[in-house]
Protein backbone atom coordinates (compact mmCIF):
# COMPACT_ATOMS: atom_id res chain seq x y z
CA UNK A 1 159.53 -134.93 73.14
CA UNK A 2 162.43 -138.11 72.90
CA UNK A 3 159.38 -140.27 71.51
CA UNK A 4 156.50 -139.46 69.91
CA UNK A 5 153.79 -139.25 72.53
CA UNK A 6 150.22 -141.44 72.15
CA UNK A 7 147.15 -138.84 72.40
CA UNK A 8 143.88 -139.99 72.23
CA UNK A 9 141.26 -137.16 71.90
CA UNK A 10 137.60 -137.77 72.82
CA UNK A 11 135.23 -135.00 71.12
CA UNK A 12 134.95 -133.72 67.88
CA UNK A 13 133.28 -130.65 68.39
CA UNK A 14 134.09 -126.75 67.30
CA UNK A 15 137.72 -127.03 68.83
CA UNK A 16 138.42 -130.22 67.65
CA UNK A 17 140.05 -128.74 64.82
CA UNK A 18 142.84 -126.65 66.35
CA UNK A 19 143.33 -129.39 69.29
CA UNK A 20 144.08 -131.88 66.66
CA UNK A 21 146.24 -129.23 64.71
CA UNK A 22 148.14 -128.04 67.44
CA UNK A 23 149.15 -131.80 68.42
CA UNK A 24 150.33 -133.11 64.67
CA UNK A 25 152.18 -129.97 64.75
CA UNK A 26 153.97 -130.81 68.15
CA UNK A 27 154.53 -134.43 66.39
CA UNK A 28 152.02 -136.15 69.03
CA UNK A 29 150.38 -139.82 67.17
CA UNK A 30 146.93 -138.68 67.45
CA UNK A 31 143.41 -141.43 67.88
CA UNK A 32 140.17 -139.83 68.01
CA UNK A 33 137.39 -141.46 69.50
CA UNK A 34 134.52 -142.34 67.13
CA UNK A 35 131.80 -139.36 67.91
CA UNK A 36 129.42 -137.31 65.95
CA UNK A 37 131.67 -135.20 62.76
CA UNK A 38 134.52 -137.55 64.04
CA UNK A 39 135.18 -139.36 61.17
CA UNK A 40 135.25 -136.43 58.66
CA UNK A 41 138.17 -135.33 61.28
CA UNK A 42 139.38 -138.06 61.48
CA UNK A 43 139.76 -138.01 57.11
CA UNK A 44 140.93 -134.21 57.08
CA UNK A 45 143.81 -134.97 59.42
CA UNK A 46 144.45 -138.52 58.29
CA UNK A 47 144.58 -139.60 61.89
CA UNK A 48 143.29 -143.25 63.43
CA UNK A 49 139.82 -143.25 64.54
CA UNK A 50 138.97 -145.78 67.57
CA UNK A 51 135.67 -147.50 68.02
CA UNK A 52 136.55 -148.29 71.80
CA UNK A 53 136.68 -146.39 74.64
CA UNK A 54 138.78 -147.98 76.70
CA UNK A 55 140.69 -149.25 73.54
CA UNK A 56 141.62 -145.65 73.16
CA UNK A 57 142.89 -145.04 76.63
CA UNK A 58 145.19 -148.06 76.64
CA UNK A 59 146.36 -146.90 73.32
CA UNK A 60 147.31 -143.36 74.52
CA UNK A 61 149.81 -141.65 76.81
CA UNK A 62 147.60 -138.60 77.21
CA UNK A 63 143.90 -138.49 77.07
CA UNK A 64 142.93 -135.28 75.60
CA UNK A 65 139.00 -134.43 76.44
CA UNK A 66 137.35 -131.88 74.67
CA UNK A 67 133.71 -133.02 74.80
CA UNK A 68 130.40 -131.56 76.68
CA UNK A 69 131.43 -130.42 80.60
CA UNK A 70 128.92 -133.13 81.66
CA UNK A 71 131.12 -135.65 80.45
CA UNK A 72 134.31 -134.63 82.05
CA UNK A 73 134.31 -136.56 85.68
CA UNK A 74 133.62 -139.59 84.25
CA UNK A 75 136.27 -139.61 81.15
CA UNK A 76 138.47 -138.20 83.14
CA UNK A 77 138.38 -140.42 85.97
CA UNK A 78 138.65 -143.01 83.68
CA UNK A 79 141.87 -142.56 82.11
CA UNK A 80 142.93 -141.92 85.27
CA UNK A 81 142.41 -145.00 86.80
CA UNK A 82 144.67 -146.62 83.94
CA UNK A 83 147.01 -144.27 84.63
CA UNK A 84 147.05 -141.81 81.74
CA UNK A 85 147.82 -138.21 81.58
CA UNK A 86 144.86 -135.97 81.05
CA UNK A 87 144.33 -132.53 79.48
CA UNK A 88 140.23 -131.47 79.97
CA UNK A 89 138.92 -128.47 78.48
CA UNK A 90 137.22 -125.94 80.40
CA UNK A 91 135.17 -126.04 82.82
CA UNK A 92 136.97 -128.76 84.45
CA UNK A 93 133.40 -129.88 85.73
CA UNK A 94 130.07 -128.59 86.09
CA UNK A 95 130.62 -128.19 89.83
CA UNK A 96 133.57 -127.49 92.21
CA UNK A 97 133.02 -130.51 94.03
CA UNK A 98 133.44 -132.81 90.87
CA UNK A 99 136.01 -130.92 89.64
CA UNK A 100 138.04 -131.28 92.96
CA UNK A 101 137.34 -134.94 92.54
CA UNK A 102 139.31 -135.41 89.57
CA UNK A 103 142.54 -133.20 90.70
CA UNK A 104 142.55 -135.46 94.09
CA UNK A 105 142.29 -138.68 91.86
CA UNK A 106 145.48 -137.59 89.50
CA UNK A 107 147.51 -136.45 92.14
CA UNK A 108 146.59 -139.61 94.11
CA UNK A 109 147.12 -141.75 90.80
CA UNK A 110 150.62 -139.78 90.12
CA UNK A 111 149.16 -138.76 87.29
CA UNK A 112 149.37 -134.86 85.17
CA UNK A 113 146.01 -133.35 84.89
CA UNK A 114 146.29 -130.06 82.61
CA UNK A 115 143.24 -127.88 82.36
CA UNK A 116 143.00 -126.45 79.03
CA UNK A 117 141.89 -122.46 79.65
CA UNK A 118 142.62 -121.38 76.35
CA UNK A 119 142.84 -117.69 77.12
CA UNK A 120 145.79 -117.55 79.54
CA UNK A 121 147.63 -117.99 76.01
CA UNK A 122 145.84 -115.69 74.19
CA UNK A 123 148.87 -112.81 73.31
CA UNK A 124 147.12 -109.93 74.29
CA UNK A 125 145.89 -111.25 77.83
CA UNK A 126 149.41 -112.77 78.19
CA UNK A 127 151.03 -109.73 77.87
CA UNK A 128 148.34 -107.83 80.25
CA UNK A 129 149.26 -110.13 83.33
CA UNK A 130 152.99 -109.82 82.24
CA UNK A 131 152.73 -106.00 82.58
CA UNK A 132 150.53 -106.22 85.95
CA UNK A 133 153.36 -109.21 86.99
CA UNK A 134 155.92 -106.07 86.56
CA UNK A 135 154.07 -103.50 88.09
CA UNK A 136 153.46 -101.33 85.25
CA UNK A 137 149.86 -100.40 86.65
CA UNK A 138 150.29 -100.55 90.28
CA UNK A 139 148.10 -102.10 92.48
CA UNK A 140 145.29 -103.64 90.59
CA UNK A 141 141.81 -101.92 91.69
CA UNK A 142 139.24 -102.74 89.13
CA UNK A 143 138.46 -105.19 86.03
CA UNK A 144 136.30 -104.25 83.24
CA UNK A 145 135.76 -108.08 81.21
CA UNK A 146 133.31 -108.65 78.22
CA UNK A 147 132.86 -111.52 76.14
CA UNK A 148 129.50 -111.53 73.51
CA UNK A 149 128.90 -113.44 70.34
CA UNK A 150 126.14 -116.02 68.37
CA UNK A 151 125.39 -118.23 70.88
CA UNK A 152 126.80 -121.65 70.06
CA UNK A 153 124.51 -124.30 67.87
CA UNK A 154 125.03 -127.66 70.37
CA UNK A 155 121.51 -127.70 72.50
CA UNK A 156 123.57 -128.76 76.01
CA UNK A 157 125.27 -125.64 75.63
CA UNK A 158 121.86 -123.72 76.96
CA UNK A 159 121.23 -126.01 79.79
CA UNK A 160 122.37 -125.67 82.95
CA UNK A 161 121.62 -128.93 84.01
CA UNK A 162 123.30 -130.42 81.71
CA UNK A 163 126.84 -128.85 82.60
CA UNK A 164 125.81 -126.12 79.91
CA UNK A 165 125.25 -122.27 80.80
CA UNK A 166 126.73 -119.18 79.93
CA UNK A 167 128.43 -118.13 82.84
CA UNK A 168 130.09 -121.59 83.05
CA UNK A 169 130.95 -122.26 79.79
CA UNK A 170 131.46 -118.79 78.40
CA UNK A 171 132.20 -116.10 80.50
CA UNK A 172 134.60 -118.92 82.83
CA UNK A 173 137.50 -117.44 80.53
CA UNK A 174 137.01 -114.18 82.36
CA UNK A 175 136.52 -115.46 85.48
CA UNK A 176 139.46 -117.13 85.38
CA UNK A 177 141.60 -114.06 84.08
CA UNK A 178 140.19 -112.16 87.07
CA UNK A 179 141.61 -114.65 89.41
CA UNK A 180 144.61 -114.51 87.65
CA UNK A 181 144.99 -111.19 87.49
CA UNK A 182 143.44 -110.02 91.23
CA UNK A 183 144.12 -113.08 93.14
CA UNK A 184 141.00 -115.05 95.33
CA UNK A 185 137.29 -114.39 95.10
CA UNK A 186 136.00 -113.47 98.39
CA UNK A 187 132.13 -112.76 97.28
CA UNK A 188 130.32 -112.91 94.28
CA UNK A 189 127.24 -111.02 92.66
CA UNK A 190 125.33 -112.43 89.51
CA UNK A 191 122.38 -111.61 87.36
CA UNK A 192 121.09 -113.34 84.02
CA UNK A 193 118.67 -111.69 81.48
CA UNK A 194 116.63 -113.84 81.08
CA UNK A 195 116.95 -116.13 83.61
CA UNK A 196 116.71 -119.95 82.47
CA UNK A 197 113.28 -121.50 82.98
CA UNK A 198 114.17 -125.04 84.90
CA UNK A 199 117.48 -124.36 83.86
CA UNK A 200 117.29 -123.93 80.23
CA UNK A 201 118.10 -120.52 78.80
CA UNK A 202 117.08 -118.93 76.00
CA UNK A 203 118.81 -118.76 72.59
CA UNK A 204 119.49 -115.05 73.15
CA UNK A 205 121.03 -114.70 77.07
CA UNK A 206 123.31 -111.90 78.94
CA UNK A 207 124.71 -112.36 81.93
CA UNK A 208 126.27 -110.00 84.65
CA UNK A 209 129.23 -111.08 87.31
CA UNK A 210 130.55 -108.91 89.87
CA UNK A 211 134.01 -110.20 92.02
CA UNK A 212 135.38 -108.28 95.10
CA UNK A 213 138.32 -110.17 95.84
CA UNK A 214 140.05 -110.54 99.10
CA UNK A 215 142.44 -107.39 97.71
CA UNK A 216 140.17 -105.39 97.70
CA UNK A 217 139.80 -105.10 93.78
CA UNK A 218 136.57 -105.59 92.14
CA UNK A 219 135.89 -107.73 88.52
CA UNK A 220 132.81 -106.81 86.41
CA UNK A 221 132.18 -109.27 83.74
CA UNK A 222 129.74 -109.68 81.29
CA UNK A 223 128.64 -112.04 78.67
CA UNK A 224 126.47 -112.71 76.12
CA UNK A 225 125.24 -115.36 73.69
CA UNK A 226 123.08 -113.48 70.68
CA UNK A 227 121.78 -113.66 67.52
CA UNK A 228 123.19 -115.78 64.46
CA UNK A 229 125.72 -114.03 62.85
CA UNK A 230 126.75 -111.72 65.67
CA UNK A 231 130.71 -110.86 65.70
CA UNK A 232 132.89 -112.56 68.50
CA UNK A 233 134.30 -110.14 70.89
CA UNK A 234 136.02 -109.78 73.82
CA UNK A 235 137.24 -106.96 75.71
CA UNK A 236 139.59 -106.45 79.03
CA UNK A 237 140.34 -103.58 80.89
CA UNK A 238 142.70 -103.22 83.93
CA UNK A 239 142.81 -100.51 86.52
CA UNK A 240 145.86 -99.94 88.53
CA UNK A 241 146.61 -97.31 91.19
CA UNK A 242 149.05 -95.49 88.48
CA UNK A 243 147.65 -96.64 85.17
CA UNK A 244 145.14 -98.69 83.26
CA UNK A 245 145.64 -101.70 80.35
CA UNK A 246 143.09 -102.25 77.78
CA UNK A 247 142.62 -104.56 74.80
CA UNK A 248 139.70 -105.05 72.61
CA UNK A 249 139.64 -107.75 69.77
CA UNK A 250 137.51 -105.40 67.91
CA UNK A 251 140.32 -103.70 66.81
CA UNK A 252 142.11 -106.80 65.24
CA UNK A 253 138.87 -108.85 64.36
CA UNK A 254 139.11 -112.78 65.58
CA UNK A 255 139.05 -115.53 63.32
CA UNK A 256 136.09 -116.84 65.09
CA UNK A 257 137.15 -117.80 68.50
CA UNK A 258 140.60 -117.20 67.67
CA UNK A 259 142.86 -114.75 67.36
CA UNK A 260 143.22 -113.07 63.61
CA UNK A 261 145.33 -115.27 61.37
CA UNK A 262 148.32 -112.75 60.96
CA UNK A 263 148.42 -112.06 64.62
CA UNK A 264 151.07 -115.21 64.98
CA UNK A 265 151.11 -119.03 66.39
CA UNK A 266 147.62 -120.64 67.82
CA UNK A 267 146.91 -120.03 71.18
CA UNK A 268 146.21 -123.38 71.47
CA UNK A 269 149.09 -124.66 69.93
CA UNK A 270 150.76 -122.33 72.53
CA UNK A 271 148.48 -124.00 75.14
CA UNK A 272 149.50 -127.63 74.15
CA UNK A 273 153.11 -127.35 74.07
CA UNK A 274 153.05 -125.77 77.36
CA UNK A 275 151.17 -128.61 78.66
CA UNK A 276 153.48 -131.25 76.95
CA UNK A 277 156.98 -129.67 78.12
CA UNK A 278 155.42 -129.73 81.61
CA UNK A 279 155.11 -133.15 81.31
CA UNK A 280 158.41 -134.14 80.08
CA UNK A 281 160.33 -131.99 81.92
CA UNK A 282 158.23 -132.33 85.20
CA UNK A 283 157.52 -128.40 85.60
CA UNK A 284 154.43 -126.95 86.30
CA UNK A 285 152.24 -125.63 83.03
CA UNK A 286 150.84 -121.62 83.04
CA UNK A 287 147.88 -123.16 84.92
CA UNK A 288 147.25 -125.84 87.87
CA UNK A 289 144.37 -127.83 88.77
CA UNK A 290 143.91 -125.66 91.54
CA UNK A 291 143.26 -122.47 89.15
CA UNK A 292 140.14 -125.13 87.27
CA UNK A 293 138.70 -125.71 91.01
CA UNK A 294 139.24 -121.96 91.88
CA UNK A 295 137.16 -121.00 88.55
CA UNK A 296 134.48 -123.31 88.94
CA UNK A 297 133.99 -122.42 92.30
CA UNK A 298 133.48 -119.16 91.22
CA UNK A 299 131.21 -120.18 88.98
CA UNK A 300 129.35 -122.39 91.25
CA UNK A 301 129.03 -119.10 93.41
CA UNK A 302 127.39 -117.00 90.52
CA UNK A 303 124.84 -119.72 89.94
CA UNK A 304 123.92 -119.52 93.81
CA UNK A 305 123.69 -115.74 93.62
CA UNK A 306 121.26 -116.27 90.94
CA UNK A 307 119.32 -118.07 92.71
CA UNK A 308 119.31 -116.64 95.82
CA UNK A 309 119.65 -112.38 94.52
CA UNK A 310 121.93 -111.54 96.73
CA UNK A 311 125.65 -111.92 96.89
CA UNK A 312 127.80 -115.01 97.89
CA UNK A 313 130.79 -114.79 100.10
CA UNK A 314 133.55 -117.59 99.90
C-alpha cells in the first residue's frame, strides 16, 4: 500500500493472533477494540488498544471483525454507515437474510466488504481447485469433505441461537469449498448426532451434510466437535470423470488450525493481502460477498433439513 492503512480489529479471540500478525506484517497501523484477552494482545503486539467503539471506526480505514457470528450485522453495518471498509470472518451472519443485508448496505455505501473464508488460501485446497480449474480430473462428480477436532472452549460456539453451531461455524469451510469446487446447491440433506436440545448442542456433536448441486455432483461433508485434546483434521477428496484429488492434513499434522509451520506463509496472511491489494487496486479478492450469502444459505438449508428430516431444495 502508498500509505500505511488504519485497521481497527474488533475481537480478540483464538484468531486474533494470526489476524493481527498477518496485518503488522503487511505494514497495516493496527487498534484493537478493548474485549476480553484484548489487552494482553494488545501488549504482545505492542499495538493501540481503543476503549470506544465508534472511536475505533473513525480511527480506521478498514474494520476488521473477528468476533462471535451474532455480532456481525450489527458491527458491520456500523462501520459501514461511516463509510469504512470491512473484512468479517466467517459466517458472514447467522442467517442468509442478514448476511445479504450487509453486502446490499456496502455496495449501496460504495464500500469493500471482504469475507474472510480462511480455507480458500489454505495451499493444499488452493491447489485442488487449481487442478479441477485445469481439468486435470474431468468433470467433477463427487466430494468426500471432513473436518473433526476438540470442540472449541467459548460457550456461544454450541448454541445455535446464538449464531453458534457446528454446521455453521465449522463445517461452513467445507461448504463453501463445495460450492467452489461444484458450483450452486440445488438441495440439501442434514443430520446431527445429537441433535441440540432448544438449540444448544452438546460438548461432543457430529454432524452429516449431503449437497447435490445443480451439476449433477454430489458433496458429503462431515464434522465433528469431540473430546479435549482430540487432533485437528481435515480431509478432501475430489472425484472427476478421469481421476480423483485427495489431501489429508493427517499426513502433515496442523499447527492447530493452521497449516504445519514448515509448510510456508500463513494462510491468513495469504488471505489478508489478497483482501488489501483488492482494495487498492480495485480488483476483486479470491472470494465475493456473494460466495458468504451462497454459504450461509447453504447453511441455513441444513438447519431446515434438520428440522424438518427431509431434504431442502433451493
Amino acid at each position: 500500500m502508498t500509505t500505511k492503512l488504519r485497521v481497527g480489529l474488533i475481537g480478540a479471540g483464538g484468531i486474533a493472533a494470526p489476524h493481527v500478525e498477518a496485518l503488522l506484517a503487511l505494514s497495516a497501523e493496527v487498534r484493537i477494540l478493548r474485549r476480553t484477552a484484548a489487552t494482553a494482545l494488545a501488549e504482545m503486539y505492542d499495538v493501540e488498544i481503543v476503549d470506544d467503539l465508534d472511536a475505533l471506526i473513525d480511527a480506521s480505514d478498514v474494520v476488521d471483525i473477528i468476533s462471535p457470528t451474532a455480532t456481525h450485522p450489527e458491527l458491520a453495518l456500523r462501520a459501514i454507515a461511516r463509510g469504512r471498509h470491512v473484512i468479517c470472518e466467517k459466517p458472514l451472519a447467522a442467517t442468509a437474510e442478514d448476511a445479504a443485508v450487509i453486502v446490499r448496505a456496502a455496495a449501496d455505501a460504495g464500500v469493500r466488504l471482504f469475507p474472510a473464508h480462511v480455507v480458500r488460501y489454505f495451499p493444499d485446497y488452493r491447489g485442488i481447485k487449481q487442478w479441477v480449474g485445469d481439468g486435470m480430473i474431468g468433470d467433477v462428480t463427487e466430494l468426500v469433505l471432513s473436518r473433526v477436532g476438540a470442540g472449541p472452549d467459548a460457550a456461544w460456539f454450541f448454541d445455535e441461537n446464538a449464531g453458534g453451531g457446528l454446521i455453521r461455524d465449522l463445517m461452513i469451510h467445507d461448504i463453501d469449498q463445495a460450492i467452489w469446487l461444484a458450483g450452486p446447491v440445488a438441495s440439501v440433506s442434514a443430520v446431527q448426532d445429537p441433535p441440540s436440545s432448544a438449540g444448544v448442542l452438546p460438548r461432543v456433536v457430529t454432524a452429516d451434510v449431503v449437497l447435490t448441486h445443480r451439476s449433477g455432483a454430489v458433496s458429503r461433508i462431515h464434522g465433528g466437535w469431540l473430546g479435549p485434546g482430540t487432533p485437528f483434521r481435515t480431509t478432501i477428496e475430489v472425484i472427476g470423470s478421469t481421476g480423483r484429488l485427495r489431501h489429508d492434513s493427517a499426513e502433515a499434522p496442523p499447527d492447530g488450525y493452521l497449516p504445519p509451520a514448515d509448510a510456508g506463509e500463513s494462510p491468513y496472511l495469504t488471505q489478508l493481502r489478497d483482501f488489501l491489494t483488492a482494495l487498492e487496486d480495485g480488483t476483486d479478492a479470491r472470494i465475493l460477498p456473494a460466495d458468504a450469502v451462497d454459504a450461509v444459505t447453504v447453511v441455513d438449508a441444513a438447519y431446515r433439513s434438520l428440522a424438518t428430516r427431509a431434504p431442502v431444495p433451493l
